[in-house]
Protein backbone atom coordinates (compact mmCIF):
# COMPACT_ATOMS: atom_id res chain seq x y z
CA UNK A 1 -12.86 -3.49 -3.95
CA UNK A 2 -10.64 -1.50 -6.29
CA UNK A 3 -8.52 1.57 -4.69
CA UNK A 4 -8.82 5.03 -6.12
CA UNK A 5 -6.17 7.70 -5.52
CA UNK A 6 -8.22 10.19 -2.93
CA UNK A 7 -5.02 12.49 -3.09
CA UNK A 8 -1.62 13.07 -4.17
CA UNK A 9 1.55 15.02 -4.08
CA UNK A 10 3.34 13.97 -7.33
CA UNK A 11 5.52 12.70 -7.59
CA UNK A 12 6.17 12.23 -4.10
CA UNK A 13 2.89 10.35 -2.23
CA UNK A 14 0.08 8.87 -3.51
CA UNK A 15 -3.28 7.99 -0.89
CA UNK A 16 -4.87 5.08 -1.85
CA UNK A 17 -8.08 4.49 -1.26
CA UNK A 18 -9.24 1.63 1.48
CA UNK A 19 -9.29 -1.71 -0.60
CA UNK A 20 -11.27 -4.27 1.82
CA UNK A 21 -15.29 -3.60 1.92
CA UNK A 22 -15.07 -3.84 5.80
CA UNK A 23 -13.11 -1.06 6.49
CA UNK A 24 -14.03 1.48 3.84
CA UNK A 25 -12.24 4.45 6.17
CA UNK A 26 -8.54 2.71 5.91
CA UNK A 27 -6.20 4.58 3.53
CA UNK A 28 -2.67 3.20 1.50
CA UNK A 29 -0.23 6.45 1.49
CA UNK A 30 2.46 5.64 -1.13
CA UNK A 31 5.73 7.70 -0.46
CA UNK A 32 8.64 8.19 -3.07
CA UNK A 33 12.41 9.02 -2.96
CA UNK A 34 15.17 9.07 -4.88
CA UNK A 35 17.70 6.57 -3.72
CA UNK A 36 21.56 7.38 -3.70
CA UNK A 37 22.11 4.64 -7.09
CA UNK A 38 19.62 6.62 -8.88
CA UNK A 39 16.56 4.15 -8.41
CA UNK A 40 13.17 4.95 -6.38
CA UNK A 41 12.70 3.70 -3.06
CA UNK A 42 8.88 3.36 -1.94
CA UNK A 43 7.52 2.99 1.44
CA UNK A 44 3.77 2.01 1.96
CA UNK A 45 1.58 2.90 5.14
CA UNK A 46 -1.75 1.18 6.16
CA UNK A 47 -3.57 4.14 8.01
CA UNK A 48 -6.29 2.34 9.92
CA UNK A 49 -9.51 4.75 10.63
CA UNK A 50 -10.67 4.32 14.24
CA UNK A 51 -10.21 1.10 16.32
CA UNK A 52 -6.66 -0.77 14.95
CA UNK A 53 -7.22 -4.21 13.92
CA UNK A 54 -5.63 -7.19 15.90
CA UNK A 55 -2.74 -9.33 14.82
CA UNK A 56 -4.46 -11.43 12.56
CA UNK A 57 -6.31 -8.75 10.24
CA UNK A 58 -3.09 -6.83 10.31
CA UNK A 59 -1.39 -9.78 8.36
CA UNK A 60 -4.36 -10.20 6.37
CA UNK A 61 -4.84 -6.10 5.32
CA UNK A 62 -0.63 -6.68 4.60
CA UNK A 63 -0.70 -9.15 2.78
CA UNK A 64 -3.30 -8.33 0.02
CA UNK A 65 -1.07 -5.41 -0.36
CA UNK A 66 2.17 -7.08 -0.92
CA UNK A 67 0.05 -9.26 -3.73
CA UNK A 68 -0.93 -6.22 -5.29
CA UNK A 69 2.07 -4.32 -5.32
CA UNK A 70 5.03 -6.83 -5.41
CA UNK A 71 3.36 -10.19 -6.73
CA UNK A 72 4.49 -9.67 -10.60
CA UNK A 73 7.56 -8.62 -9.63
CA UNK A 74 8.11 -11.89 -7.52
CA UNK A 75 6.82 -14.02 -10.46
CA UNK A 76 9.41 -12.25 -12.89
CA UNK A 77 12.33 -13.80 -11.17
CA UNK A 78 10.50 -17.45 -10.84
CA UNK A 79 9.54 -16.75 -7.13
């Protein structure tokens, strides 16, 4: 399933759509901030409609995102 940005507040947050068929209600909210060395500092939130999923689907729903957002950037330094 491919996310689609339901909202934003640019440049500042970005919601994701949910990316795993199963729980179509789940959102991604994306916030930005200027960090003190001039750079961008992100923080990502899984927002889990209704009943929170256990231990084990929480690692799963994480870790699809950390592929998708951090994955090339891993490769580029031979990780």
């Amino acid at each position: 399933m491919k996310p689609t940005a339901s909202s934003a507040d640019e440049p500042l947050t970005v919601v994701w759509s949910s990316l795993w068929p199963s729980r179509p209600d789940d959102q991604i909210h994306f916030d930005l901030e200027t960090a003190a060395d001039g750079g961008t500092l992100l923080r990502f939130t899984l927002l889990a409609a209704g009943d929170a999923p256990d231990q084990s689907k929480t690692g799963h729903l994480l870790f699809r995102l950390n592929q998708l957002l951090f994955a090339d950037l891993r490769y580029s330094y031979g990780q």
